[in-house]
N, C-alpha and C. Protein backbone atom coordinates (compact mmCIF):
# COMPACT_ATOMS: atom_id res chain seq x y z
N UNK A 1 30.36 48.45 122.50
CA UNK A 1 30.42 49.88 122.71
C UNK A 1 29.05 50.34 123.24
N UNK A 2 29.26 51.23 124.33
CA UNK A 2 27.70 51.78 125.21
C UNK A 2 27.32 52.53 124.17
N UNK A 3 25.82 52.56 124.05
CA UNK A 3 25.11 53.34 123.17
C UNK A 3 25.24 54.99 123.79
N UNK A 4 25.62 56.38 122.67
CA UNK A 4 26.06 57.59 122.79
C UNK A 4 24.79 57.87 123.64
N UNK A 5 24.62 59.14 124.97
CA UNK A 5 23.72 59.51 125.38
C UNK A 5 23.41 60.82 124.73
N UNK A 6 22.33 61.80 124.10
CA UNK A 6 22.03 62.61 123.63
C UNK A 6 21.64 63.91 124.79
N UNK A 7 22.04 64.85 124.51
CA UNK A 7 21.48 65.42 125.50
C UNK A 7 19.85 66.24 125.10
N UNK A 8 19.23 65.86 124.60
CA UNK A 8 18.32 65.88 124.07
C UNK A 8 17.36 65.41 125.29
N UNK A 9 15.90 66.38 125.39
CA UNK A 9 15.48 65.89 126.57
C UNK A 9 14.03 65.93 126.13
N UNK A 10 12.93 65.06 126.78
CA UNK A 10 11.71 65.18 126.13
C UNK A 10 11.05 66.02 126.50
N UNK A 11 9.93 66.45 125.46
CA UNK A 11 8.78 67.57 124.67
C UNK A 11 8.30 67.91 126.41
N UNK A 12 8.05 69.61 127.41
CA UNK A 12 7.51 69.61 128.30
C UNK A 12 6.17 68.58 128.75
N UNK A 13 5.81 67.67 129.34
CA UNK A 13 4.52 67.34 129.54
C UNK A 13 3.77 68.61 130.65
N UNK A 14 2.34 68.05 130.25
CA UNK A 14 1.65 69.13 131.17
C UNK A 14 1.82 68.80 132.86
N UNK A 15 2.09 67.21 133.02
CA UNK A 15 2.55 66.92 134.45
C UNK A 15 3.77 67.69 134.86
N UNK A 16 4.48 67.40 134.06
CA UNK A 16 6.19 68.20 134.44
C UNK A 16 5.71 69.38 134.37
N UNK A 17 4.53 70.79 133.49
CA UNK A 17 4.59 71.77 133.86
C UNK A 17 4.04 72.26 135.17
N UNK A 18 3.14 71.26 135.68
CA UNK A 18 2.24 71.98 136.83
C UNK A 18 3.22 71.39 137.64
N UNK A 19 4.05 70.21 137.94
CA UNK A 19 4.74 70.06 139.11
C UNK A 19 6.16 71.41 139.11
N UNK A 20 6.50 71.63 137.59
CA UNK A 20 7.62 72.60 138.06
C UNK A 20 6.62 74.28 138.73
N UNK A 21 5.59 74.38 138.27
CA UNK A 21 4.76 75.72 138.42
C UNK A 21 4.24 75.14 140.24
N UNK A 22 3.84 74.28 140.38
CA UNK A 22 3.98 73.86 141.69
C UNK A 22 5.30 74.18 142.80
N UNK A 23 6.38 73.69 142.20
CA UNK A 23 7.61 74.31 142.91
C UNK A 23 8.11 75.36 143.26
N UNK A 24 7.66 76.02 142.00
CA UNK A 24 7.89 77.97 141.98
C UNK A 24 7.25 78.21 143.07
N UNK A 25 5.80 77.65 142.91
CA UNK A 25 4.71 78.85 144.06
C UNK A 25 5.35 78.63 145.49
N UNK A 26 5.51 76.86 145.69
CA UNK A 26 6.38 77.00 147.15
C UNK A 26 7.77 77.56 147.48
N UNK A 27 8.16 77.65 146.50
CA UNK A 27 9.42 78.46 146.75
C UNK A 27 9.10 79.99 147.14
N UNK A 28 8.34 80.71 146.41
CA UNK A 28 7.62 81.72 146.40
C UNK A 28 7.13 82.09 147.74
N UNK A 29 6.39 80.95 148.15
CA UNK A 29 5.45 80.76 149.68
C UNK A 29 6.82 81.19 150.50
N UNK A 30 7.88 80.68 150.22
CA UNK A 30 8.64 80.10 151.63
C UNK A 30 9.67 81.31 151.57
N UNK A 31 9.91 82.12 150.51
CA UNK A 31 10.28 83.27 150.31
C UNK A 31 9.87 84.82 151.06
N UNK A 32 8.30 84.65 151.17
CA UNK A 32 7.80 85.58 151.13
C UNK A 32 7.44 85.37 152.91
N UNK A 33 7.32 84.46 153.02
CA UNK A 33 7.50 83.72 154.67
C UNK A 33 8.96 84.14 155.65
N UNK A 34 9.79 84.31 154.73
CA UNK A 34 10.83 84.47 155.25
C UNK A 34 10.83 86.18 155.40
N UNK A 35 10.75 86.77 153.86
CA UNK A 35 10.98 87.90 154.18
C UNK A 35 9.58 88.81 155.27
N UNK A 36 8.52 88.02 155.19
CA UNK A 36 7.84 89.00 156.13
C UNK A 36 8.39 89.18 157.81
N UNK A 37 8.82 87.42 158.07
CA UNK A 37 9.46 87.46 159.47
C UNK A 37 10.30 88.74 159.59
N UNK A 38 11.17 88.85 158.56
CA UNK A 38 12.19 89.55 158.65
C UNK A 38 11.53 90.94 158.74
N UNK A 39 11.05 91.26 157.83
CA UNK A 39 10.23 92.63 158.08
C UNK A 39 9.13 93.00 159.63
N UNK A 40 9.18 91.91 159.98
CA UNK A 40 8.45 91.78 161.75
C UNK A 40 9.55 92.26 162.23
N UNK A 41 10.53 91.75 162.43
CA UNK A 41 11.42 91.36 163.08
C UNK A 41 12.42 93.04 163.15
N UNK A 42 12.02 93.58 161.83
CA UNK A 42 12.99 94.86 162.04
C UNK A 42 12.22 96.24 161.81
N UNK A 43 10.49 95.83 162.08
CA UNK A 43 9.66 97.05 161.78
C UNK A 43 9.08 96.89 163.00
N UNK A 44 9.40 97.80 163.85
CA UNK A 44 8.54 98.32 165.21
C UNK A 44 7.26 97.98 164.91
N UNK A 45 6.58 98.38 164.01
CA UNK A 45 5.10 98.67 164.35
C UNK A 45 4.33 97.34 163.74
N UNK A 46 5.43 96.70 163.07
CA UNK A 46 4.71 95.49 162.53
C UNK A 46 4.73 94.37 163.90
N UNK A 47 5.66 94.57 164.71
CA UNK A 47 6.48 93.64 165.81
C UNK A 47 5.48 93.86 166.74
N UNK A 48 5.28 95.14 166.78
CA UNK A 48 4.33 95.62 167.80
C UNK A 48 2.63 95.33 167.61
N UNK A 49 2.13 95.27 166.73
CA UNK A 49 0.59 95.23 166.37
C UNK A 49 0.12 94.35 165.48
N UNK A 50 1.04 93.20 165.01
CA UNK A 50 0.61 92.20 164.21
C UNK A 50 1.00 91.01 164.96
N UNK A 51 0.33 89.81 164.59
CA UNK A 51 0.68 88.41 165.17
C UNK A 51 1.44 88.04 164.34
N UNK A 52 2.79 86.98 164.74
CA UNK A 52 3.71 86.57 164.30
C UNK A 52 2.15 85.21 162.97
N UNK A 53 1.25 84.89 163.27
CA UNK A 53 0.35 83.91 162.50
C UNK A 53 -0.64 84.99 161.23
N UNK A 54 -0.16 85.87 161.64
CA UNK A 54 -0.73 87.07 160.80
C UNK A 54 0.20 87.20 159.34
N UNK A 55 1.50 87.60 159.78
CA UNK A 55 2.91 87.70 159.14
C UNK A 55 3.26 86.71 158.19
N UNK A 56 2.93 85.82 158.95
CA UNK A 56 3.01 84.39 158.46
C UNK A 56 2.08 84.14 157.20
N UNK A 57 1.06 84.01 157.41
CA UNK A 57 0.02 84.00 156.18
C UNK A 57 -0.01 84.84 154.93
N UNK A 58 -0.10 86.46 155.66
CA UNK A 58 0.34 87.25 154.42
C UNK A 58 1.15 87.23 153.86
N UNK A 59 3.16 86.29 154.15
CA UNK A 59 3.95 86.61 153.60
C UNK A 59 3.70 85.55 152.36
N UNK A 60 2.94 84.32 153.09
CA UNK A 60 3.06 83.37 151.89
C UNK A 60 1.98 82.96 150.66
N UNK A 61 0.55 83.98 151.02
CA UNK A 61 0.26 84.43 150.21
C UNK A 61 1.13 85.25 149.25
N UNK A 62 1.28 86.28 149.68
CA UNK A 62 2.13 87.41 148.71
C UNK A 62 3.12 86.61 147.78
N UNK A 63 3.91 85.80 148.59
CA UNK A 63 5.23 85.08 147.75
C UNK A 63 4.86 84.29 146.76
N UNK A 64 3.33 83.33 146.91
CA UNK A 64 2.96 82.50 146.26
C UNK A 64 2.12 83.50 145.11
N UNK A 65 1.65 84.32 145.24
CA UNK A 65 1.18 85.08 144.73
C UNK A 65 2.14 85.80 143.39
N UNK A 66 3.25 86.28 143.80
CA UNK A 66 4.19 86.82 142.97
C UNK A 66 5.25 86.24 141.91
N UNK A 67 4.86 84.89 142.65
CA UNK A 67 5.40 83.34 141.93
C UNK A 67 4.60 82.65 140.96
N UNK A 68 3.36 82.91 140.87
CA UNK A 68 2.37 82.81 140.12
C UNK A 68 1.46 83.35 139.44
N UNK A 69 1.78 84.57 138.91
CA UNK A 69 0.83 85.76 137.78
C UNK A 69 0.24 85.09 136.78
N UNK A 70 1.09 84.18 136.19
CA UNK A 70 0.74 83.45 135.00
C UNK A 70 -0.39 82.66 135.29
N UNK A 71 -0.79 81.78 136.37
CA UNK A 71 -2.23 80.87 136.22
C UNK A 71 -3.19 81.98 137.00
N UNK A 72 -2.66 83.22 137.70
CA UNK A 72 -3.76 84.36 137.45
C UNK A 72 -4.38 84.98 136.75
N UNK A 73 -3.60 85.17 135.49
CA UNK A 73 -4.13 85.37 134.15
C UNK A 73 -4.66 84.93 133.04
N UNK A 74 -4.07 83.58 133.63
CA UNK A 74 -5.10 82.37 132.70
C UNK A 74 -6.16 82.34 133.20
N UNK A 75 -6.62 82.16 134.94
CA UNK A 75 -7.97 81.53 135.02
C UNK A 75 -8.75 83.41 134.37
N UNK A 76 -8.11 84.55 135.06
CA UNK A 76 -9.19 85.69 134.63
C UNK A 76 -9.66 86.15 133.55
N UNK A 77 -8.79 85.14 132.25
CA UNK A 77 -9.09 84.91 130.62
C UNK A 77 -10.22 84.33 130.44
N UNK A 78 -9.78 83.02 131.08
CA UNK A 78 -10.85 81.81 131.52
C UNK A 78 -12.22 82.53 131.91
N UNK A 79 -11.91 83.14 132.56
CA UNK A 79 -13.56 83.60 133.47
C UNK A 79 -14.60 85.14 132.32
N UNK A 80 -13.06 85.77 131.72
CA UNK A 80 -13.82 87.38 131.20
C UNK A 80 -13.67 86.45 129.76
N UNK A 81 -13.19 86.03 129.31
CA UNK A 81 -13.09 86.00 127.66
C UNK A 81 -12.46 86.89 126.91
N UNK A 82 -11.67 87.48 127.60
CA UNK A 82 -10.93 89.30 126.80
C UNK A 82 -9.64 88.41 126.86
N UNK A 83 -8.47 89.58 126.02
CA UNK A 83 -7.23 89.61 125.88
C UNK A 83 -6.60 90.58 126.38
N UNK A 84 -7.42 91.40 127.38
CA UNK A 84 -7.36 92.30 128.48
C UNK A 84 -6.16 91.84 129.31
N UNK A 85 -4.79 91.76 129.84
CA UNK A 85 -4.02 91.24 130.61
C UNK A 85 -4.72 91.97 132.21
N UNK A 86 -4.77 93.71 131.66
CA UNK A 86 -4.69 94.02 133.44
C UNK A 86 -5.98 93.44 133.77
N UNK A 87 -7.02 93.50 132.57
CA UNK A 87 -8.56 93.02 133.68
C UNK A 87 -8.58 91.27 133.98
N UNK A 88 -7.68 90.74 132.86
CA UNK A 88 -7.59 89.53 133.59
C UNK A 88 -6.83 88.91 134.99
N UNK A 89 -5.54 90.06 135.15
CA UNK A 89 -4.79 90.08 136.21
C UNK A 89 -6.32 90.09 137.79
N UNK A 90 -7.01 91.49 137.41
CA UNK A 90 -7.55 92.24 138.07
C UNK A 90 -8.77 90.45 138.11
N UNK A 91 -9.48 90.09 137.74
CA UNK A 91 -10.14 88.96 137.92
C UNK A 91 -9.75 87.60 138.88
N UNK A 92 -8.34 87.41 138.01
CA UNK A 92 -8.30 86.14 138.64
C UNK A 92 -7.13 86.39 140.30
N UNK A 93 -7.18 87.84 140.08
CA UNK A 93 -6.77 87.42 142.04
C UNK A 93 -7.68 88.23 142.75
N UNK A 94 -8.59 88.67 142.26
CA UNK A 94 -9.76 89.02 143.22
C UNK A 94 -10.43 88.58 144.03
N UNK A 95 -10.63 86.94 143.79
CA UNK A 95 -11.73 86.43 144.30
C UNK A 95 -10.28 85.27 145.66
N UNK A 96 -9.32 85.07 145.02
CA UNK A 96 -8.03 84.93 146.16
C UNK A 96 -8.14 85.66 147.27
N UNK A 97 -7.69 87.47 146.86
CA UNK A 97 -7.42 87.65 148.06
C UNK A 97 -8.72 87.79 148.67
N UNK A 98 -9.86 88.32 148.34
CA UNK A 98 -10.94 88.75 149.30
C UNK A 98 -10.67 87.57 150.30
N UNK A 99 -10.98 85.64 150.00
CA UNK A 99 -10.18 84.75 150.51
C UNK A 99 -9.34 84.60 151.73
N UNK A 100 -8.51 85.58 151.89
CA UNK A 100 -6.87 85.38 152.22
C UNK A 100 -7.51 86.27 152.75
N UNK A 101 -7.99 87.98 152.76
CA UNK A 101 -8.35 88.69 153.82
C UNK A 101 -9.29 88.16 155.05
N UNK A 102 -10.24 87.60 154.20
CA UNK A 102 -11.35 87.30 155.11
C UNK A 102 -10.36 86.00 156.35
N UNK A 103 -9.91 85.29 155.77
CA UNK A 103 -8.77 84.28 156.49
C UNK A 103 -8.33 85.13 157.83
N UNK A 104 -7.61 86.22 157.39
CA UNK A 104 -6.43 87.09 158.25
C UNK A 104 -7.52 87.76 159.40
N UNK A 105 -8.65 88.23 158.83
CA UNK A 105 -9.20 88.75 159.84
C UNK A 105 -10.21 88.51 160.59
N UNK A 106 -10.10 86.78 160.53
CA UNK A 106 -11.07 85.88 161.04
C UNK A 106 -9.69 85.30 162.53
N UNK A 107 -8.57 85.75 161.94
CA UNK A 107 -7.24 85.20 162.85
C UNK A 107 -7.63 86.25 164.29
């Protein structure tokens, strides 16, 4: 007789959490990629005065961004030492986007 399978599954590891928190953000990326095209694509003024490599970047910042609050708030814990959520929010994507702007308007 085959031994019963349990559906019982093992304890999260921290590998399995950063590869599933890894997946989110690209999903996130490829989300936010999509919807900016789309928002090019049906906003005159974005169609008109932005680069399709412009669109592109900001959407997948943003997506990856919105996919990932949680290791934003860890590292801005990490960095202030408070239990502050908004000033840790406010920390750990500060030093991102300045990043991601300076990126866009170096494009």
């Amino acid at each position: 007789m085959p031994p019963k399978k349990t559906d019982q599954t093992a304890p999260p590891t921290p590998d399995n959490h950063r590869r599933n928190q890894f997946r989110r953000e690209l999903t996130g990326m490829a989300i936010g990629i999509g919807l900016a095209l789309m928002l090019g694509a049906g906003v005159p003024w974005l169609r008109d005065n932005l680069s399709l490599a412009y669109l592109i970047v900001w959407g997948a910042a943003l997506g990856g961004i919105f996919s990932s609050l949680e290791r934003f708030e860890n590292a801005g814990a990490a960095l202030t030492k408070k239990q502050n959520r908004v000033l840790n929010y406010a920390v750990g994507l500060g030093l991102p986007l300045i990043i991601i702007i300076a990126i866009t308007w170096l494009l």
